[in-house]
Protein backbone atom coordinates (compact mmCIF):
# COMPACT_ATOMS: atom_id res chain seq x y z
CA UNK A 1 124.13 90.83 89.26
CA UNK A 2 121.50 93.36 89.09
CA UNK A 3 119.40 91.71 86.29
CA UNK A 4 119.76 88.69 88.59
CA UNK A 5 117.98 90.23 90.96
CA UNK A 6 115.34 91.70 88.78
CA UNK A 7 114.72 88.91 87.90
CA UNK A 8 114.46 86.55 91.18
CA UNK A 9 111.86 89.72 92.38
CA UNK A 10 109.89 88.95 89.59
CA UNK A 11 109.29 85.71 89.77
CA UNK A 12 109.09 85.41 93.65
CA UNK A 13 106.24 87.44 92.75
CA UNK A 14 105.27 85.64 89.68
CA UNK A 15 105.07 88.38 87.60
CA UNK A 16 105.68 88.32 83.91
CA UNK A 17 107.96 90.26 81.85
CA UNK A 18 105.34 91.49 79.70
CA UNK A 19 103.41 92.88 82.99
CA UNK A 20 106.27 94.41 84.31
CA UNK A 21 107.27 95.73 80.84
CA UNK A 22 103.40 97.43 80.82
CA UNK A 23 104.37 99.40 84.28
CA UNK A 24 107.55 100.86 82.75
CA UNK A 25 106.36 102.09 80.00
CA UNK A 26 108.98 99.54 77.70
CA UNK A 27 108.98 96.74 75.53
CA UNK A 28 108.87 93.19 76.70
CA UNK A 29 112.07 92.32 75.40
CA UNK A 30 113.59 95.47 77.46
CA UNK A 31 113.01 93.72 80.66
CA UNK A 32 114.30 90.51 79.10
CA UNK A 33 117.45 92.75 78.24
CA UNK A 34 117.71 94.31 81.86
CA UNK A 35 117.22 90.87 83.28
CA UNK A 36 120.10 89.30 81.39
CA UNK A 37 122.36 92.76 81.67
CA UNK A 38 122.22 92.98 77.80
CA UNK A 39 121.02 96.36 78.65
CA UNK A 40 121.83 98.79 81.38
CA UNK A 41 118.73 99.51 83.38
CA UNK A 42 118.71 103.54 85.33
CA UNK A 43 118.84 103.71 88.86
CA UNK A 44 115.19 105.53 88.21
CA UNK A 45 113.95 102.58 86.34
CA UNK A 46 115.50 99.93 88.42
CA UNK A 47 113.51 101.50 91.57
CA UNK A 48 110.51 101.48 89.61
CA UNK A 49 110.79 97.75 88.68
CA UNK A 50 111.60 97.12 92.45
CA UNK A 51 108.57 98.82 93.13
CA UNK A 52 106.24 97.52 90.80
CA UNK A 53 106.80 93.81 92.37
CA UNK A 54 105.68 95.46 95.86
CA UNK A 55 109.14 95.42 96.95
CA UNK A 56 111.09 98.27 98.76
CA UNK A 57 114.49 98.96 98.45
CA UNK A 58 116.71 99.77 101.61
CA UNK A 59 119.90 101.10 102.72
CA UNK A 60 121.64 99.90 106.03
CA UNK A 61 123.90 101.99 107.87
CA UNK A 62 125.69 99.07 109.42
CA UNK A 63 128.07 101.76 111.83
CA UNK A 64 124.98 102.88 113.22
CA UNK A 65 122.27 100.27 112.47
CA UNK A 66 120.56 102.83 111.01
CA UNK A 67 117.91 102.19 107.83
CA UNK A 68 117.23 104.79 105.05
CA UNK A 69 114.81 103.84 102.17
CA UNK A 70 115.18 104.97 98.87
CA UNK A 71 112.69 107.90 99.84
CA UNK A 72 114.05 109.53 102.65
CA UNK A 73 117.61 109.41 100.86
CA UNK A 74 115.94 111.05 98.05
CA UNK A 75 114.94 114.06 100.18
CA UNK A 76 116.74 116.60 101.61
CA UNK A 77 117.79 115.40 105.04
CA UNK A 78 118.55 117.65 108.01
CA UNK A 79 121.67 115.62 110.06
């Protein structure tokens, strides 16, 4: 499911695997393998793909209606 949804970012965004593959730091066929779960992709990786199509990823607190992005979950948070 993941590589799924790497993938539909990608192309809403009509990026190619090759430009995405640049931004990580990885081989083309990497991406193809993350994209088709032939490879595991790392949470810190995945985020950076996410990122790299100039999309955001964000966690909903449905109890509370509350939204955390990836970047104030990352912090230390004072509750």
């Amino acid at each position: 499911m993941v590589g799924t949804i790497l993938r539909n970012i990608r192309k809403i965004k009509k990026l190619k695997q090759k430009q995405v593959a640049n931004y990580l730091s990885v081989a083309e066929n990497t991406v193809s393998n993350y994209e088709t779960e032939y490879s595991n992709i790392t949470f810190e990786s995945a985020i950076n793909f996410i990122h790299e199509c100039n999309f955001e990823l964000q966690f909903v607190d449905k109890a509370n209606n509350k939204i955390y992005t990836i970047e104030e979950l990352s912090k230390e948070m004072d509750f």
